[in-house]
Protein backbone atom coordinates (compact mmCIF):
# COMPACT_ATOMS: atom_id res chain seq x y z
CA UNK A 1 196.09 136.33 101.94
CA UNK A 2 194.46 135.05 98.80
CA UNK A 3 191.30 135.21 98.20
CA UNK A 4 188.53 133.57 95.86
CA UNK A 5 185.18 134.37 94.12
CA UNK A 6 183.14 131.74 93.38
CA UNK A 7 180.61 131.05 91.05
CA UNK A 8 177.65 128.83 90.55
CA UNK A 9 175.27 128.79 87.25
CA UNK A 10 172.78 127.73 85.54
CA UNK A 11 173.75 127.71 81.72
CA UNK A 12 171.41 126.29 79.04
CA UNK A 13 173.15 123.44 77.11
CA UNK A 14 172.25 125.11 73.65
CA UNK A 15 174.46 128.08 74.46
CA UNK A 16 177.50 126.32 75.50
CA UNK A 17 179.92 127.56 72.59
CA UNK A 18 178.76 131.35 73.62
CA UNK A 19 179.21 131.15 76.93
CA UNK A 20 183.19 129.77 76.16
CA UNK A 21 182.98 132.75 74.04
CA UNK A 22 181.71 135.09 76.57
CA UNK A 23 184.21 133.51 79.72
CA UNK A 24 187.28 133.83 77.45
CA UNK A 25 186.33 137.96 77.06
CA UNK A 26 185.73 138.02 80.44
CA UNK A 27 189.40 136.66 80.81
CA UNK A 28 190.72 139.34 79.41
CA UNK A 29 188.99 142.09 81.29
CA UNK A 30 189.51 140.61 84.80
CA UNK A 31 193.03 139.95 84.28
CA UNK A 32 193.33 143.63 83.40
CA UNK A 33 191.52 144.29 87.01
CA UNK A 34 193.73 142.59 88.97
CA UNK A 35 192.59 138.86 88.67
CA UNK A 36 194.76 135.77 88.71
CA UNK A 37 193.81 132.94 87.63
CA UNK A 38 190.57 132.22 86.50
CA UNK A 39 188.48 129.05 85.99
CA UNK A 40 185.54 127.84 84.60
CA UNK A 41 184.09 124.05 84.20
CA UNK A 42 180.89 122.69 82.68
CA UNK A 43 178.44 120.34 84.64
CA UNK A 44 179.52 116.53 84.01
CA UNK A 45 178.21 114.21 86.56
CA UNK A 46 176.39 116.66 88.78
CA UNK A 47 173.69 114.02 90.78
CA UNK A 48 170.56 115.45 92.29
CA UNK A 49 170.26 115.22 95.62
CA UNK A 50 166.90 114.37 98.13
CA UNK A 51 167.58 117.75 100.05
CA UNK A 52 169.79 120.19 97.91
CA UNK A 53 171.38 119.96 95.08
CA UNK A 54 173.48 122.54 92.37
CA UNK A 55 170.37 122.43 89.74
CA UNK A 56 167.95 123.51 92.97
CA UNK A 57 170.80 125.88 93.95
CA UNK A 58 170.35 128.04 90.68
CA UNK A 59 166.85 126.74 89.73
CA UNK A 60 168.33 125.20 86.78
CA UNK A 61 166.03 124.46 84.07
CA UNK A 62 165.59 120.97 82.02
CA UNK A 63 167.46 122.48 79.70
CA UNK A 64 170.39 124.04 81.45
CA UNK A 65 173.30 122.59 82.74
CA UNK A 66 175.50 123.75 85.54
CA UNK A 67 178.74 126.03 85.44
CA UNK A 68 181.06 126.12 88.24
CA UNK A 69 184.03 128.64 88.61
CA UNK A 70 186.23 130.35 90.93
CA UNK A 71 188.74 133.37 90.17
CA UNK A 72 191.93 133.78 92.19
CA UNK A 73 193.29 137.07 93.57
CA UNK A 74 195.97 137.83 95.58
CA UNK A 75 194.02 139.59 98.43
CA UNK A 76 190.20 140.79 99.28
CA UNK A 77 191.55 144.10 98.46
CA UNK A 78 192.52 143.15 94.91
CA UNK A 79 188.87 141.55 94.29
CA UNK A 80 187.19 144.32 95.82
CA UNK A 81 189.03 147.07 93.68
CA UNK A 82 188.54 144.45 90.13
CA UNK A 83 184.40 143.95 91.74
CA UNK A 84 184.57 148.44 91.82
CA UNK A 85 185.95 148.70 88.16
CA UNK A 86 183.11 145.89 86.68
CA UNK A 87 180.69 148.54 87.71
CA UNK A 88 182.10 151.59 86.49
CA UNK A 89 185.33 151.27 84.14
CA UNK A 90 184.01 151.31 80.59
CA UNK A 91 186.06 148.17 79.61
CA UNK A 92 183.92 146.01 81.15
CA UNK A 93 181.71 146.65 78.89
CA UNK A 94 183.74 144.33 76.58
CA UNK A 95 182.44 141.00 78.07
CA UNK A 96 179.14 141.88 76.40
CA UNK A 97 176.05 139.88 77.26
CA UNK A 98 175.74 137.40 79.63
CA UNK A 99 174.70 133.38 77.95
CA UNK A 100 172.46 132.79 80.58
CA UNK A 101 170.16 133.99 83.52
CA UNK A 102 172.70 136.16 85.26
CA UNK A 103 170.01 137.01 88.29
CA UNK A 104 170.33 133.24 89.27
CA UNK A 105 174.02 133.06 89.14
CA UNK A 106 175.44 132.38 92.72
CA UNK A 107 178.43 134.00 93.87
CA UNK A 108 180.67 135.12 96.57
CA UNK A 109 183.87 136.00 98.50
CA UNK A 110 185.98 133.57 100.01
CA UNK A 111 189.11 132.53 102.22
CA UNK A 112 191.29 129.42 101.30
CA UNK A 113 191.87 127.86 104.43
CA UNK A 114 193.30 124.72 103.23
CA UNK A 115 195.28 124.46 99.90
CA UNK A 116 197.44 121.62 98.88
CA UNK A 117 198.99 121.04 95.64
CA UNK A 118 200.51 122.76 92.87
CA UNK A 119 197.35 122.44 90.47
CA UNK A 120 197.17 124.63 87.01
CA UNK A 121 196.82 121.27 84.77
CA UNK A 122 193.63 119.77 85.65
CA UNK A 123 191.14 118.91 83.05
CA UNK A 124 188.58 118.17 85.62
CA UNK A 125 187.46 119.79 89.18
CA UNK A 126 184.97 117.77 92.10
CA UNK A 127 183.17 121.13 93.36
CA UNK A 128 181.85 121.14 96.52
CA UNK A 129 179.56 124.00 98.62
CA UNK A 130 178.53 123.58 102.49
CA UNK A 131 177.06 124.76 105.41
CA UNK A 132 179.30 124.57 108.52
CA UNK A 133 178.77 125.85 112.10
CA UNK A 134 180.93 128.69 112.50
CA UNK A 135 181.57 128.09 115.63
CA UNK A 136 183.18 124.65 114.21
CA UNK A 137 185.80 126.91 111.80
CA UNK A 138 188.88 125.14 113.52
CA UNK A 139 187.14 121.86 113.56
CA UNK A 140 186.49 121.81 109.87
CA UNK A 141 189.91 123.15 108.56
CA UNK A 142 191.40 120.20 110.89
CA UNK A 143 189.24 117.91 108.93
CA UNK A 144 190.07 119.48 105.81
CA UNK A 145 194.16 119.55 106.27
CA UNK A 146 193.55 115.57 107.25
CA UNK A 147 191.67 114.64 104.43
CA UNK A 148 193.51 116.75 101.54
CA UNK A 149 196.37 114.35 101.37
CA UNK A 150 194.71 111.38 100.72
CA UNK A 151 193.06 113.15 97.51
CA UNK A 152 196.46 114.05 96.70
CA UNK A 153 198.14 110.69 96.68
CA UNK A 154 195.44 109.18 94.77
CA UNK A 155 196.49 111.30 91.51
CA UNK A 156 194.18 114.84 92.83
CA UNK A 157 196.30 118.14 91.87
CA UNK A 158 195.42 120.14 94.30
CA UNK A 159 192.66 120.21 97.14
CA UNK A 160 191.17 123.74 98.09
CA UNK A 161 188.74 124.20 101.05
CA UNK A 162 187.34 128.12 101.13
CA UNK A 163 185.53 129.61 104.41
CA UNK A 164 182.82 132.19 103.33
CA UNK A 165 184.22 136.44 103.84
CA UNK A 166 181.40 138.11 101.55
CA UNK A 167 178.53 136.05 100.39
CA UNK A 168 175.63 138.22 99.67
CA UNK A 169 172.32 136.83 99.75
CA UNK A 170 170.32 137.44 96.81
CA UNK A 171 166.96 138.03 95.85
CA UNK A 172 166.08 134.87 93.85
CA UNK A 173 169.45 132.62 94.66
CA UNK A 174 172.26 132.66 96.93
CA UNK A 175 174.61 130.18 98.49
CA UNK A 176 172.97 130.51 101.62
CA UNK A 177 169.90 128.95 100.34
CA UNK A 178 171.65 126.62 98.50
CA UNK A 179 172.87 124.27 101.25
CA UNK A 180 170.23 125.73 103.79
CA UNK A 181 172.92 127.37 105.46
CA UNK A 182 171.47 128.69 108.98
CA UNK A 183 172.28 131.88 110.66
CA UNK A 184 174.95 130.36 113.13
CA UNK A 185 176.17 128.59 109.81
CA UNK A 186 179.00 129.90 107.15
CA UNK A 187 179.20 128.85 103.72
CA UNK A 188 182.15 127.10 102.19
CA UNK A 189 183.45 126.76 99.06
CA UNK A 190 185.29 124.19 97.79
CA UNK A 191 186.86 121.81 95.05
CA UNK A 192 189.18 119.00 94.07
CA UNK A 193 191.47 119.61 90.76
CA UNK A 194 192.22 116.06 88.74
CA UNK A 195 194.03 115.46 85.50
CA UNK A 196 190.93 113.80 84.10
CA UNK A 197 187.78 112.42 84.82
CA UNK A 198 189.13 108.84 84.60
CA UNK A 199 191.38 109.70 87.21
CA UNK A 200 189.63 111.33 89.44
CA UNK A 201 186.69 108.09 89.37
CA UNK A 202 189.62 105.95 89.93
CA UNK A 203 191.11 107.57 92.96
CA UNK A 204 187.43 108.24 94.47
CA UNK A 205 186.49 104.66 94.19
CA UNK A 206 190.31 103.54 95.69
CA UNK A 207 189.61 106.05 98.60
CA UNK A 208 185.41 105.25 99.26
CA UNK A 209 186.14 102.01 101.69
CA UNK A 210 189.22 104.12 103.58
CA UNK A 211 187.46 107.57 103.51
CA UNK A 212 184.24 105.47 105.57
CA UNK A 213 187.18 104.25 107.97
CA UNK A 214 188.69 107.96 108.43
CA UNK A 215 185.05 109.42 108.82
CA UNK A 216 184.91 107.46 111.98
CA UNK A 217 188.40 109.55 113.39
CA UNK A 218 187.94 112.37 111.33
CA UNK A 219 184.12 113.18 111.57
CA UNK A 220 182.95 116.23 108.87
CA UNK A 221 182.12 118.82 111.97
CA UNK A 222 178.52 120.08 109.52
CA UNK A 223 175.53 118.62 108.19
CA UNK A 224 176.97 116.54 105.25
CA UNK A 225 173.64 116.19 103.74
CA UNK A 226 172.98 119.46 103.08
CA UNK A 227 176.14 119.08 101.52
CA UNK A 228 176.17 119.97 97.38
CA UNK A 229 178.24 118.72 94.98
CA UNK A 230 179.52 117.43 91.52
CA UNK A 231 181.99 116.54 88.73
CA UNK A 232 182.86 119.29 86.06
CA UNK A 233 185.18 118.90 82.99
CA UNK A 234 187.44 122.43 82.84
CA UNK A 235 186.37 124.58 79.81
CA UNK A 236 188.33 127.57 80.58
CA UNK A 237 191.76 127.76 82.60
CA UNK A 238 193.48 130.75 82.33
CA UNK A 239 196.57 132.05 84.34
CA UNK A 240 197.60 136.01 84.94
């Protein structure tokens, strides 16, 4: 089964150019590991929110604005083996410094549990992290498998929906605390791929009056207002 590490962080805006810099050497390395493809997008229209939001979720600065990534392995076993050799093979060393506070950088393990569409071309990505009951798994992938096509038909690549494996909580940030996630509560991790941000505005303001409607079959089985999420254009796509 696939499997996906995700990423949250807070970048400041001045070092964009060195943290495309530092993402593409980081390419290289992880590919070498094991990684498939790997992803990284730069905060767009990321609102903030009256309870949680992505800028609380890495204590983002005035000054910073918010990555989000994934990268795409075949198996847990092929992410823990690539997580083994960033600690101790000497070609990691290669990425070199990290752009920005790397001690409030978010991440974590995950399992797609719903994934529709072919993706790989998107220029833009709606991410998306949650708290749902775990005793609610089934409910939300039902919800998930219901909803994903009507993304898809309004122009949306691909639709992923990820169910937290390994999420470590941290010292200063974690994705626990970033949706208030309680202990009877897993973290999910998800996105939306879209050709473009004109697109994906388009197809979210065609679905907004028939999304309310399916809501009312199709309830979201979690708190949706602990709920974070946000539009990112795609800096860095790259494919093993």
């Amino acid at each position: 089964m696939a499997f996906i590490e995700g990423f949250v962080t807070a970048i400041p805006v001045a070092n964009r150019e060195a943290f495309l810099d530092h993402a593409r050497r980081a390419v290289r390395v992880f590919q070498e590991f094991g990684a498939g493809r790997i992803v990284d997008a730069w905060g767009d229209d990321v609102p903030k929110g009256e309870t949680t939001d992505f800028y609380r979720a890495v204590a983002a600065k005035e000054d910073e604005a918010i990555g989000f990534g994934w990268i795409e392995y075949a198996d847990r076993a092929t992410r823990d083996a690539a997580s083994q050799k960033m600690m101790s093979d000497p070609r990691a060393s290669e990425i070199g410094e990290m752009p920005f506070d790397g001690k409030r950088m978010i991440f974590g393990g995950f399992e797609p549990v719903v994934d529709h569409g072919d993706g790989g071309r998107a220029g833009y990505v709606e991410g998306f992290v949650g708290a749902v009951p775990t005793a609610n798994r089934e409910k939300f992938i039902v919800h998930a498998e219901k909803a994903a096509p009507l993304f898809l038909r309004e122009g949306a690549l691909r639709v992923v929906e990820c169910w937290g494996a390994d999420v470590p909580k941290g010292k200063v940030t974690d994705f626990h605390r970033s949706v208030k996630a309680g202990d009877d509560e897993t973290v999910i991790f998800s996105w939306v791929e879209w050709p473009d941000k004109a697109t994906r505005e388009a197809g979210l303001e065609s679905l907004m009056a028939e999304m309310e409607a399916h809501m009312k079959d199709n309830p979201m089985p979690f708190d949706a207002t602990r709920m974070i999420f946000g539009g990112f254009e795609i800096v860095n796509d790259a494919h093993g």
